[in-house]
Protein backbone atom coordinates (compact mmCIF):
# COMPACT_ATOMS: atom_id res chain seq x y z
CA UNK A 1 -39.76 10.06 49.83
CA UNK A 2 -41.46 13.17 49.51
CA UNK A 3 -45.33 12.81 49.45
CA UNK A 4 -46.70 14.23 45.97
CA UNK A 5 -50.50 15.15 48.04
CA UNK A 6 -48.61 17.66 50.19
CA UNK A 7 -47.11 19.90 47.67
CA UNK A 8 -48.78 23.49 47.62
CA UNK A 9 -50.47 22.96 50.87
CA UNK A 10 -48.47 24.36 54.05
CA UNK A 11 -51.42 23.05 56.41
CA UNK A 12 -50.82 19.69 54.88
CA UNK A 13 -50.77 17.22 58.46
CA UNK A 14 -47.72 15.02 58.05
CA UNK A 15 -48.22 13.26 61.40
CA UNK A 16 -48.75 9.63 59.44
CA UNK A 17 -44.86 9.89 59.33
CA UNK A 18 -44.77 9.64 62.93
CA UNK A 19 -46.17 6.19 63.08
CA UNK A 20 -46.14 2.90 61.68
CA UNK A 21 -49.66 1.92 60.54
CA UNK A 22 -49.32 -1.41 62.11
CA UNK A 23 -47.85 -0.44 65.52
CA UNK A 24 -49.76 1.68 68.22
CA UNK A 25 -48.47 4.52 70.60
CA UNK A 26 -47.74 1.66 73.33
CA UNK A 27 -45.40 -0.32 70.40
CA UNK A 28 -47.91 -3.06 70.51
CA UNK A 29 -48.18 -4.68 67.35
CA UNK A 30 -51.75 -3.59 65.45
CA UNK A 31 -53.42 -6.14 63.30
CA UNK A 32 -54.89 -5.58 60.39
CA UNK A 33 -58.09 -6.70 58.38
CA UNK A 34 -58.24 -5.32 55.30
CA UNK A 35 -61.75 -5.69 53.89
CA UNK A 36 -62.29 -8.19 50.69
CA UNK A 37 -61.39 -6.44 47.53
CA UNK A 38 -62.33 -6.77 44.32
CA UNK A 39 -62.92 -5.02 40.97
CA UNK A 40 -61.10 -5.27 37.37
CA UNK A 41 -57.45 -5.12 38.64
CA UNK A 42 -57.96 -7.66 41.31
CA UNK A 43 -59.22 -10.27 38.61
CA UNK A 44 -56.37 -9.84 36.21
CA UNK A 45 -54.01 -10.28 39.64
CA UNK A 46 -55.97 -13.55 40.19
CA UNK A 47 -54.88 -14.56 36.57
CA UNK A 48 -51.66 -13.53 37.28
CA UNK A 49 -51.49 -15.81 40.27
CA UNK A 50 -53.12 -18.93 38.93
CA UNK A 51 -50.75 -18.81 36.31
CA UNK A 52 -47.89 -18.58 38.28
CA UNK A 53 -48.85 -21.07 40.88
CA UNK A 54 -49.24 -23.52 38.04
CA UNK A 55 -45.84 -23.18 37.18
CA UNK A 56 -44.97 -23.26 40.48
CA UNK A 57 -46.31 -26.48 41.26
CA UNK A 58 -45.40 -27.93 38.11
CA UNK A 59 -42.08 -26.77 37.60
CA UNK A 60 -40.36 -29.96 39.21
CA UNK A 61 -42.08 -32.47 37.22
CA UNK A 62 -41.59 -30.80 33.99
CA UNK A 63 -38.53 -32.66 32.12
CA UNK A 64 -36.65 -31.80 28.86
CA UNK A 65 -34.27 -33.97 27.29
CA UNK A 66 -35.02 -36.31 30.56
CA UNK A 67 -34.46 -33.86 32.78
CA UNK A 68 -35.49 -31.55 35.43
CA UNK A 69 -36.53 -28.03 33.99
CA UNK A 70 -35.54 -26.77 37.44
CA UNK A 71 -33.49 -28.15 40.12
CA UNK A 72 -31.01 -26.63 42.45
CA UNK A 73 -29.18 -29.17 44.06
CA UNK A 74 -26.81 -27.37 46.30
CA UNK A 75 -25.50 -29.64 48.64
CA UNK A 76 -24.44 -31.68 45.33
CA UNK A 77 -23.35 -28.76 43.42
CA UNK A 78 -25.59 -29.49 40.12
CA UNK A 79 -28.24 -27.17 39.26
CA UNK A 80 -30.35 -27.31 36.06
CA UNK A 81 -31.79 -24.69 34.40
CA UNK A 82 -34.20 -25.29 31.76
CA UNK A 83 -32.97 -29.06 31.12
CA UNK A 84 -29.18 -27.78 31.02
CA UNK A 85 -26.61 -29.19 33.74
CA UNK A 86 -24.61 -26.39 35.61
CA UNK A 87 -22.05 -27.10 37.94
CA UNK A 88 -19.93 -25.01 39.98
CA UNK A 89 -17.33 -24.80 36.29
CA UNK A 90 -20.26 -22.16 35.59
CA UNK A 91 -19.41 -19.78 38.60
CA UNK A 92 -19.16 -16.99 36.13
CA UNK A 93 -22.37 -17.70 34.22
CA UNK A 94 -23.83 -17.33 37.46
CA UNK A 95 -22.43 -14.60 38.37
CA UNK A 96 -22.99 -12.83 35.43
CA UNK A 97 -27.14 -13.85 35.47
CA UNK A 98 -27.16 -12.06 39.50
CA UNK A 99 -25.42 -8.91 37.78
CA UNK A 100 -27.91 -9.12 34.94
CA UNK A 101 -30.71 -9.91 37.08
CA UNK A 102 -30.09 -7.18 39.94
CA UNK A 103 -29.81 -4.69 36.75
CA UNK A 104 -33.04 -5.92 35.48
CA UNK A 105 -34.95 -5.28 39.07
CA UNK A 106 -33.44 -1.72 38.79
CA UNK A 107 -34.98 -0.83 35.95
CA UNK A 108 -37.78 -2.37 36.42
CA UNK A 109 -38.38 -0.51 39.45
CA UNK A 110 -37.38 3.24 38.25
CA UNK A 111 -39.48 2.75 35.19
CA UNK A 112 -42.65 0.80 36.77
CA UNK A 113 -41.87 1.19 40.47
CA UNK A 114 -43.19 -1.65 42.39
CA UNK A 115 -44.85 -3.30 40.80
CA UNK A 116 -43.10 -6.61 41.19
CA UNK A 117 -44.57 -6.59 45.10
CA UNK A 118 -48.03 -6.41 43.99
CA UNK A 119 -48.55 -8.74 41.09
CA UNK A 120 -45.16 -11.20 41.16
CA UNK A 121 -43.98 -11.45 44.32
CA UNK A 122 -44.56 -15.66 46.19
CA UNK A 123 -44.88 -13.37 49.39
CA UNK A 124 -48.05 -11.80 48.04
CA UNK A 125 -48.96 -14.26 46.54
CA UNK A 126 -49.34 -16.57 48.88
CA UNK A 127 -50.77 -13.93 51.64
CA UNK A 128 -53.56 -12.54 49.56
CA UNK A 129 -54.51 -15.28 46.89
CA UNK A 130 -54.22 -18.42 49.31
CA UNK A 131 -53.83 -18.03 53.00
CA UNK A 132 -56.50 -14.70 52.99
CA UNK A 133 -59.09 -16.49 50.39
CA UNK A 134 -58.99 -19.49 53.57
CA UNK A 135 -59.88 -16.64 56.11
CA UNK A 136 -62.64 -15.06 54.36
CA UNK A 137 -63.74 -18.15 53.12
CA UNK A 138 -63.87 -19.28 57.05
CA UNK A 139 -64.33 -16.20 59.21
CA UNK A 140 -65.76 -13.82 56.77
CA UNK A 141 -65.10 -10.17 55.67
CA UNK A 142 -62.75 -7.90 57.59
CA UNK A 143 -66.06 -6.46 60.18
CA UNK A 144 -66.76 -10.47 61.34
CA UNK A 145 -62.90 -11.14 61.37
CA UNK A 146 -62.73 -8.48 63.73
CA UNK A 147 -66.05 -9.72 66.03
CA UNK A 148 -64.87 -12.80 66.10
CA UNK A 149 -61.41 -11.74 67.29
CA UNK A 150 -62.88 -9.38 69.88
CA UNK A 151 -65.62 -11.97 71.35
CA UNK A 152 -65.26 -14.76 73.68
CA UNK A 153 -64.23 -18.21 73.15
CA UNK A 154 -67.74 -19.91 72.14
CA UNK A 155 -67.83 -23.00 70.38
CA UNK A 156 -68.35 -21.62 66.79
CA UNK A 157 -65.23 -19.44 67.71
CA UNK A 158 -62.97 -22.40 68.11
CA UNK A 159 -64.47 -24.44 65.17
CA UNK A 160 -63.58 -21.53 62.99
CA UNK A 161 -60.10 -21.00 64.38
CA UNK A 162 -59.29 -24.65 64.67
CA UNK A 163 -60.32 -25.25 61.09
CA UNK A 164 -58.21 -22.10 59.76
CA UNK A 165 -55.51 -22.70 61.28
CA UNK A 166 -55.41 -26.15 60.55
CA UNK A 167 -55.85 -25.58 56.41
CA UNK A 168 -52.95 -23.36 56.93
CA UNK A 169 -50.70 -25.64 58.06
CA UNK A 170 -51.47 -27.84 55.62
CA UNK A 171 -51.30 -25.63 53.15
CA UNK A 172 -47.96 -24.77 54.66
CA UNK A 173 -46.40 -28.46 54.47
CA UNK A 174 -47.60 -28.26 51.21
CA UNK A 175 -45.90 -25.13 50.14
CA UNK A 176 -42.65 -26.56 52.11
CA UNK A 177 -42.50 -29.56 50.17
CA UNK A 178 -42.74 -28.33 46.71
CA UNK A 179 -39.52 -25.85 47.59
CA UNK A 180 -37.84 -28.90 48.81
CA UNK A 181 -38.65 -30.89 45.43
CA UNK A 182 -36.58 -27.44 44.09
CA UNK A 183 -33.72 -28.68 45.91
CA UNK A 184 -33.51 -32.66 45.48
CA UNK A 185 -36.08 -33.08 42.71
CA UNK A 186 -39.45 -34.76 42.62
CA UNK A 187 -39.12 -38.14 42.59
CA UNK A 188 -36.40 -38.60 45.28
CA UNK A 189 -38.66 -36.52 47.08
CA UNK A 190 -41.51 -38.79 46.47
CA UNK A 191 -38.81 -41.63 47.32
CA UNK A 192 -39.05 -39.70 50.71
CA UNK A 193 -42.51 -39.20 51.45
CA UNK A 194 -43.05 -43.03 50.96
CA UNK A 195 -40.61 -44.11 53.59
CA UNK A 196 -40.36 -43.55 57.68
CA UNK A 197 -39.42 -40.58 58.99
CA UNK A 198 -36.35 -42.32 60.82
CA UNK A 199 -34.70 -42.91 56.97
CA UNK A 200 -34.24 -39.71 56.61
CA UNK A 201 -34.33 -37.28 59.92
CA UNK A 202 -32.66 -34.35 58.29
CA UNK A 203 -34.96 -34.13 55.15
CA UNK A 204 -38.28 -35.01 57.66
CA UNK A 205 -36.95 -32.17 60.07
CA UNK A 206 -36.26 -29.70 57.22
CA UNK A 207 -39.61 -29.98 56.26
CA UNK A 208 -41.02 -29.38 59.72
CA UNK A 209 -38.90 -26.46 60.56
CA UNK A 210 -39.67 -24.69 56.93
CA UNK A 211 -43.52 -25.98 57.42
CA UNK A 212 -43.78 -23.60 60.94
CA UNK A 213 -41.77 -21.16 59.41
CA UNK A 214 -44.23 -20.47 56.58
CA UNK A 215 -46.89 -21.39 58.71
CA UNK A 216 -45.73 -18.42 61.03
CA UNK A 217 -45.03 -15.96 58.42
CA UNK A 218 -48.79 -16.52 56.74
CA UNK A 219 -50.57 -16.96 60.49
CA UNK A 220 -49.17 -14.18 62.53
CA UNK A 221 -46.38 -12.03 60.75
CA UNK A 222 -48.15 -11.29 57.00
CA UNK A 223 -47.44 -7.79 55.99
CA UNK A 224 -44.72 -7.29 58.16
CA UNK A 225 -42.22 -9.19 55.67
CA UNK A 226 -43.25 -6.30 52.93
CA UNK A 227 -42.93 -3.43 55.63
CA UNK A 228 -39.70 -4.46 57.82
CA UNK A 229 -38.46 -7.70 56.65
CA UNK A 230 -37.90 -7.03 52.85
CA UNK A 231 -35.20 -5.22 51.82
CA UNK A 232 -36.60 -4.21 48.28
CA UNK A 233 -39.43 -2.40 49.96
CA UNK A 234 -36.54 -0.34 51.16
CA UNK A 235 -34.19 0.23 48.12
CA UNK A 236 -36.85 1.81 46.29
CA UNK A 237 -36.86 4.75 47.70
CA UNK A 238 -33.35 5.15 46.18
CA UNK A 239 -34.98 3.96 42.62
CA UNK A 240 -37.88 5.23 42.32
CA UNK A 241 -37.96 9.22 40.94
CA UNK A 242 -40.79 11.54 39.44
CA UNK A 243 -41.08 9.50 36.39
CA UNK A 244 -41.79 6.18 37.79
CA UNK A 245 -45.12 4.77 37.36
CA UNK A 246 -46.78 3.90 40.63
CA UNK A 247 -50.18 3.52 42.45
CA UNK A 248 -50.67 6.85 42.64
CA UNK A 249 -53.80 9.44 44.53
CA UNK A 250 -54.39 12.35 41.82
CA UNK A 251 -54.43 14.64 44.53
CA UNK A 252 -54.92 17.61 42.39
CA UNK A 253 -58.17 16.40 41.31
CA UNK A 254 -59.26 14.63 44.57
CA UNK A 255 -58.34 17.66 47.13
CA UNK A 256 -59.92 19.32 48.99
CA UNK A 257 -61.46 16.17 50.26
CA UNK A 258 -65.22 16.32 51.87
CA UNK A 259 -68.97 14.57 51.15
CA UNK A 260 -70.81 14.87 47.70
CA UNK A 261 -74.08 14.67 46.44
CA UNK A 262 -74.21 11.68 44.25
CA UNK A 263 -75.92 13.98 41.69
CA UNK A 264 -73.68 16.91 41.89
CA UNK A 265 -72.15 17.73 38.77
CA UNK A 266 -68.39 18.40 38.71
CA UNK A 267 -68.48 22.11 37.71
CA UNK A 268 -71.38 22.69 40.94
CA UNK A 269 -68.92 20.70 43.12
CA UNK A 270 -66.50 23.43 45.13
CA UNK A 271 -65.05 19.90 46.71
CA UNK A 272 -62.36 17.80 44.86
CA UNK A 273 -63.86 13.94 43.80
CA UNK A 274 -62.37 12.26 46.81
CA UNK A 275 -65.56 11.84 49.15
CA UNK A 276 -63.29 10.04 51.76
CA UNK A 277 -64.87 7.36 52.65
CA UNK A 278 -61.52 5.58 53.64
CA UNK A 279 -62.26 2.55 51.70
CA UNK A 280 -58.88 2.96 49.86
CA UNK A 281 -57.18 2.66 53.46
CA UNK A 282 -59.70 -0.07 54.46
CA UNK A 283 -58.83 -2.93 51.43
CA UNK A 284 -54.81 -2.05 52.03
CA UNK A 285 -53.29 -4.97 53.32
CA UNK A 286 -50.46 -2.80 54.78
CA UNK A 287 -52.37 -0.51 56.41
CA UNK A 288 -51.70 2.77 54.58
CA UNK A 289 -53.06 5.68 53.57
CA UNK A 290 -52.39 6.65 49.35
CA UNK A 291 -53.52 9.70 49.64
CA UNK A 292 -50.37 10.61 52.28
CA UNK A 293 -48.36 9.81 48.47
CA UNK A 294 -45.74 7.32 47.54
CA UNK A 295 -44.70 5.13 50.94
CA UNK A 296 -42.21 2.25 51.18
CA UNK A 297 -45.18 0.28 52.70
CA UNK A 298 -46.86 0.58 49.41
CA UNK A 299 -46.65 -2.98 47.22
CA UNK A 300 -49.06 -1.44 44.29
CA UNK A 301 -51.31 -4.82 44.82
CA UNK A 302 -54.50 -1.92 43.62
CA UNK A 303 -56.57 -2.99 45.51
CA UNK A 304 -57.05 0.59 46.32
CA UNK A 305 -57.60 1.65 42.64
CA UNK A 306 -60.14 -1.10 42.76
CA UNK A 307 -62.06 0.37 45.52
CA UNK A 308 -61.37 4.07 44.78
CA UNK A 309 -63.10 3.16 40.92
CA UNK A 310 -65.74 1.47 42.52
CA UNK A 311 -67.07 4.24 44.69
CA UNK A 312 -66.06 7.18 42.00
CA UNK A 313 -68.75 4.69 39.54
CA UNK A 314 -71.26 4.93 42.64
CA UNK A 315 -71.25 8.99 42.75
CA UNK A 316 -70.71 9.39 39.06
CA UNK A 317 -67.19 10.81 39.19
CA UNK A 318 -64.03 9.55 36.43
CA UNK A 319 -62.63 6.86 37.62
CA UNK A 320 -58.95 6.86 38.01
CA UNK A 321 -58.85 9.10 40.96
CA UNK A 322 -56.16 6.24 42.31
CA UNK A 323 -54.09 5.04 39.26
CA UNK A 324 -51.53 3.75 37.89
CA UNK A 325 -49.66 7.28 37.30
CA UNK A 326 -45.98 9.24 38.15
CA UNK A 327 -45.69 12.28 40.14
CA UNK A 328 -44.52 14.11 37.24
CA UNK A 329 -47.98 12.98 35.28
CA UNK A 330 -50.23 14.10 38.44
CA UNK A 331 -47.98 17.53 38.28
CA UNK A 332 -48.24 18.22 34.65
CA UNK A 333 -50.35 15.63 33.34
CA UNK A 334 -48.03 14.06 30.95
CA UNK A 335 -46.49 10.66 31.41
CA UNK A 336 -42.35 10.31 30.49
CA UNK A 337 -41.20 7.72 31.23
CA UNK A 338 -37.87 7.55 30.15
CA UNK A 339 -34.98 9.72 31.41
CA UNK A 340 -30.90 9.59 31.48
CA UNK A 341 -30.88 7.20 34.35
CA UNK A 342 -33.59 4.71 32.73
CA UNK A 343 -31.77 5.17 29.56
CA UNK A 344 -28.28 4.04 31.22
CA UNK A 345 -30.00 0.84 32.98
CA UNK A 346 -31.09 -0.30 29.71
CA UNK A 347 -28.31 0.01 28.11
CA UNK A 348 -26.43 -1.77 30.88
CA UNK A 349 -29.07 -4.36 30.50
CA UNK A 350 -28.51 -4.82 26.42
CA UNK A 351 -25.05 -5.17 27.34
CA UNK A 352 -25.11 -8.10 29.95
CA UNK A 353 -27.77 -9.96 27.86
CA UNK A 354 -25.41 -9.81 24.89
CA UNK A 355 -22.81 -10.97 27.88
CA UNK A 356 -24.53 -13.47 28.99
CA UNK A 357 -25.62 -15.03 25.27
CA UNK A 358 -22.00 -15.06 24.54
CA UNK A 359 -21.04 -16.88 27.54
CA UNK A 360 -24.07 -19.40 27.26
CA UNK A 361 -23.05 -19.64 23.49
CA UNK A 362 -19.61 -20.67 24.37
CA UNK A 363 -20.34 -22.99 27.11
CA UNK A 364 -18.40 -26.06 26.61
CA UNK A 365 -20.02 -29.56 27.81
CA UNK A 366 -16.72 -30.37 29.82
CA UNK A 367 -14.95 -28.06 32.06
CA UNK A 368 -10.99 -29.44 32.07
CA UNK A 369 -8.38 -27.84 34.35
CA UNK A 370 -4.56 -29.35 33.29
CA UNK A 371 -1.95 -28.42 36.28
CA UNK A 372 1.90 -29.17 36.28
CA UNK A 373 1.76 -31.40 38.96
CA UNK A 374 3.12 -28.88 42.24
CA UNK A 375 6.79 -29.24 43.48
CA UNK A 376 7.81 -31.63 40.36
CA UNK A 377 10.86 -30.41 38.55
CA UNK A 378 10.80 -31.83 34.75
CA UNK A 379 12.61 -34.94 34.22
CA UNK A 380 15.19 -36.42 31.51
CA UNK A 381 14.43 -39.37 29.54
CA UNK A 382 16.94 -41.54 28.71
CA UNK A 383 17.17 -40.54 25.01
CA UNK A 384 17.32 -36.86 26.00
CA UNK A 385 13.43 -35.86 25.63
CA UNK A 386 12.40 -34.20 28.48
CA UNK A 387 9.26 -35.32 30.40
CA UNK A 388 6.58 -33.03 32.78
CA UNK A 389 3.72 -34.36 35.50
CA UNK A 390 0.40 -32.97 35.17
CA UNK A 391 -2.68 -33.50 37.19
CA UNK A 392 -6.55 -33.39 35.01
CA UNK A 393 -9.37 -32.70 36.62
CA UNK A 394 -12.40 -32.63 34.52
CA UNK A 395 -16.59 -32.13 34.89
CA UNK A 396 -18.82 -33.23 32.56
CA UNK A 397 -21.93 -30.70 32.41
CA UNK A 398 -24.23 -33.13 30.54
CA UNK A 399 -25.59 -36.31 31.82
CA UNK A 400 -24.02 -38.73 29.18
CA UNK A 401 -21.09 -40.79 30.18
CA UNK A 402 -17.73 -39.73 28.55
CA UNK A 403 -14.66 -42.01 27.38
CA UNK A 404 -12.30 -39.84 27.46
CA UNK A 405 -8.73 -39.34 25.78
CA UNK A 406 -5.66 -37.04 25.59
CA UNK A 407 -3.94 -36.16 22.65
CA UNK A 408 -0.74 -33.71 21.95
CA UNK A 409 -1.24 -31.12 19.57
CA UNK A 410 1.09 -28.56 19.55
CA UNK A 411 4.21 -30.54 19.63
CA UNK A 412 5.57 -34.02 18.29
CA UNK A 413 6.01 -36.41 21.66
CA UNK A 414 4.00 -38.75 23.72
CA UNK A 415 1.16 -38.37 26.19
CA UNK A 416 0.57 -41.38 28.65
CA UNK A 417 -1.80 -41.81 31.21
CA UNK A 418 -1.42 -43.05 34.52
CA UNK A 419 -3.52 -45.39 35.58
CA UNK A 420 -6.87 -46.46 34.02
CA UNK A 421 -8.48 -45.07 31.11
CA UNK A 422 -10.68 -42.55 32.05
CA UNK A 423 -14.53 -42.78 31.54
CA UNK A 424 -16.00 -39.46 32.69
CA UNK A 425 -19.23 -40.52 33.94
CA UNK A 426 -22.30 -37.89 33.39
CA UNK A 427 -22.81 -35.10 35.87
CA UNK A 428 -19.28 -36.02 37.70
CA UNK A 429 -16.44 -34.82 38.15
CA UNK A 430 -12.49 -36.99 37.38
CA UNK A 431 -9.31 -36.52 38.38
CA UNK A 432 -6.07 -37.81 36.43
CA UNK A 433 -2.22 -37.46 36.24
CA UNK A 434 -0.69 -38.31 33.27
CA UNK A 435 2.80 -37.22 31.80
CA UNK A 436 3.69 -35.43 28.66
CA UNK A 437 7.41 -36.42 26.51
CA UNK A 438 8.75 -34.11 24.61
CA UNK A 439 12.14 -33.92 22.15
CA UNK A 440 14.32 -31.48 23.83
CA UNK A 441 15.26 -29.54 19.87
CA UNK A 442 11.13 -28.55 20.05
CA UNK A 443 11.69 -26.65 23.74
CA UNK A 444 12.08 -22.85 23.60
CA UNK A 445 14.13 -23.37 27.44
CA UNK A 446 12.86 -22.95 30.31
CA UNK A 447 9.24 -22.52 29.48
CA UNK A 448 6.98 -23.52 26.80
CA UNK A 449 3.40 -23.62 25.76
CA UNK A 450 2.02 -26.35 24.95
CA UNK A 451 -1.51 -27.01 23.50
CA UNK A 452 -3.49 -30.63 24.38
CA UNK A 453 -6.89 -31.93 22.76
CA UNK A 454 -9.55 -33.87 25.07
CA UNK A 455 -11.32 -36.14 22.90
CA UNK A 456 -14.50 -38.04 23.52
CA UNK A 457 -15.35 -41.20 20.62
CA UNK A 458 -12.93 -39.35 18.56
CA UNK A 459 -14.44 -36.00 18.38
CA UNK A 460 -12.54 -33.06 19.78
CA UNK A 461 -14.41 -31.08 22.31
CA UNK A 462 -11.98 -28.99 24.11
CA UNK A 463 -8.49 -27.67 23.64
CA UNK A 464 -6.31 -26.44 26.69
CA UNK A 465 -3.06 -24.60 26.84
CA UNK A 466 -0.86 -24.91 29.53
CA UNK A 467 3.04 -24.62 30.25
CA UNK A 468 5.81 -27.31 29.97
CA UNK A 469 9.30 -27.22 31.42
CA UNK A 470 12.40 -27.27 29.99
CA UNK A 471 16.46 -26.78 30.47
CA UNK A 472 17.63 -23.14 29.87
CA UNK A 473 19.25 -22.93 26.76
């Protein structure tokens, strides 16, 4: 993407597109230690966070109606969403919520760019409002993370190590067990955690495996999942235009950069209000410069607009100098928004929530699939009514148990089940064969269609067409 700071100047050094900000000349991987922020925006982010942890960690005990708020049990195909059973019946519900969410991110991002990275995203999250509040906590600001990287292995060095590195992997089982409660629920996770690890190898080794995983990802790979890994950091480039609202330099009031007097008034001051000091680059946890413009490395966490404020306060300058802003408002100095393509994603997006009510709206609590039973030809009673083999299979989406019965509405004949009755048990799935009798003078030949009621203590709650087989006339 085209950086906004270099319009208008032809002497403008581009060589930051060279490199990646975390890898040196050699390849070798640079790491970074971006200095403490804080300031107005960081405070609301640690709001943000807190609040979203919470729900987080209490998500899987949270019950309605008696059950989870939010499980995904995959390997038993039932997931529950807000109390509601969904089973694999639901495909299209599902599929229509990815369409509706991957629209939603799309807009999102042209209109408010991406922000999602910065204030939302667990991957943040985590990094800046856990795993870095342990290492300053421990080791200190970014200038004694560094000494104590760079000096030798003393004693206080390997206390302070030792000890961070052990909080983090706690902090990582933790983290790797509440994603698991996602998965099988809390309390047969608790079930878990109170018995030997030998009960239940794969679940113990699950744990483990995820536990290093985060444990690396926090430790030793950090901002590299925003810069390489992610492939959102990548797609908006494609989103994001002149309208979108990012973290933004105002270079048209910052350049030409160079030292102030903290006295000078703005009129006396041939120099644009960026001092560069460099403590925008400093606090960025990817390493970048925003005054080289909008970069993919950029997750608009502000703590840069943080900093930038606090030293514009410090030499009496507006702040704002980094801000939340589009190109098109640093250019002109108005802020629109909204534009054909904008316009077009949210109407897309009206459209699949209306989609998506309708399909939730009509969501029956049983899913029933009625098959002639394959390679059976229909058959001739012996007072001339002709008879047809079907196979039921039906899920139950709730978690009550079902007694369930078949009834014939379309035409006058008989319906008998093979077999048992059939008590549909909740959050299973039964199968069922049954035949269907009908007079021969109600047949239109060789094919007709026939409409069946599946009732539950008398109450009809789905109806299902299907064909029956006849003679040719």
């Amino acid at each position: 993407m085209k950086s906004p700071s270099n319009q208008g100047k032809s002497n403008y050094n581009q060589d930051f597109r060279d490199a990646i900000s975390t890898v040196d000349t050699e390849g070798k991987r640079i790491f970074l230690y971006p200095t403490k922020p804080s300031g107005s925006f960081f405070n609301a982010r640690v709001v943000v966070s807190i609040v979203l942890l919470a729900l987080l960690f209490g998500v899987p005990f949270i019950r309605i109606g008696g059950q989870p708020m939010l499980m995904l049990a995959i390997i038993d195909r039932k997931f529950f969403i807000l109390g509601k059973l969904f089973v694999p019946q639901d495909f299209h519900i599902f599929v229509m919520g990815m369409l509706l969410f991957f629209v939603f991110i799309v807009l999102f991002t042209v209109v408010w760019g991406r922000i999602w990275c910065g204030w939302l995203c667990p991957q943040t999250i985590f990094m800046e409002m856990i795993y870095r509040r342990i290492e300053y906590w421990i080791e200190g600001d970014a200038p004694a993370q560094r000494r104590l990287n760079n000096q030798a292995w003393t004693t206080e060095k390997i206390q302070k190590k030792a000890f961070k590195h052990f909080l983090f992997l706690v902090v990582s089982f933790l983290l790797a067990n509440m994603a698991l409660s996602y998965f099988i629920g809390v309390d047969r996770l608790q079930q878990m955690v109170s018995g030997v690890p030998t009960e239940n190898w794969a679940t113990f080794l699950a744990v483990i495996i995820t536990t290093v995983v985060i444990y690396y990802i926090y430790a030793r790979f950090r901002e590299q999942v925003c810069t390489t890994f992610c492939p959102y950091g990548r797609l908006q480039g494609v989103f994001l235009d002149k309208k979108s609202v990012v973290v933004s330099y105002d270079y048209k009031r910052g350049e030409p950069r160079g030292k102030v007097q903290k006295k000078a008034t703005v009129t006396a001051n041939p120099l644009g209000d960026c001092i560069d000091c460099g403590l925008c680059v400093r606090v960025c946890p990817t390493g970048i410069d925003i005054r080289n413009g909008t970069q993919l490395e950029c997750i608009n966490c502000t703590a840069c607009i943080d900093a930038c404020d606090s030293i514009m306060e410090k030499v009496d300058r507006p702040t704002g100098l980094v801000r939340y802003a589009s190109e098109e408002e640093i250019e002109t100095g108005k802020r629109d928004i909204w534009n054909t393509r904008s316009i077009a994603y949210s109407v897309v997006l009206v459209v699949l929530l209306a989609v998506m009510g309708f399909l939730l709206g009509a969501r029956n609590i049983i899913e029933t699939t009625i098959m002639r039973a394959p390679g059976q030809l229909y058959q001739t009673a012996e007072n001339g009514d002709i008879r047809n083999l079907y196979t039921l299979q039906i899920a139950n989406k709730t978690v009550e148990d079902m007694p369930i019965t078949l009834q014939l509405h379309s035409h006058q004949g008989e319906l008998t089940i093979i077999g048992d009755s059939i008590l549909l048990e909740g959050k299973e799935l039964v199968d069922g064969v049954f035949f269907v009798q009908i007079p021969k003078a109600q047949l239109n030949g060789l094919k007709t269609k026939i409409e069946l009621g599946i009732y539950s203590n008398g109450k009809l709650i789905e109806s299902v067409d299907t064909n029956f087989m006849g003679p040719v006339r």
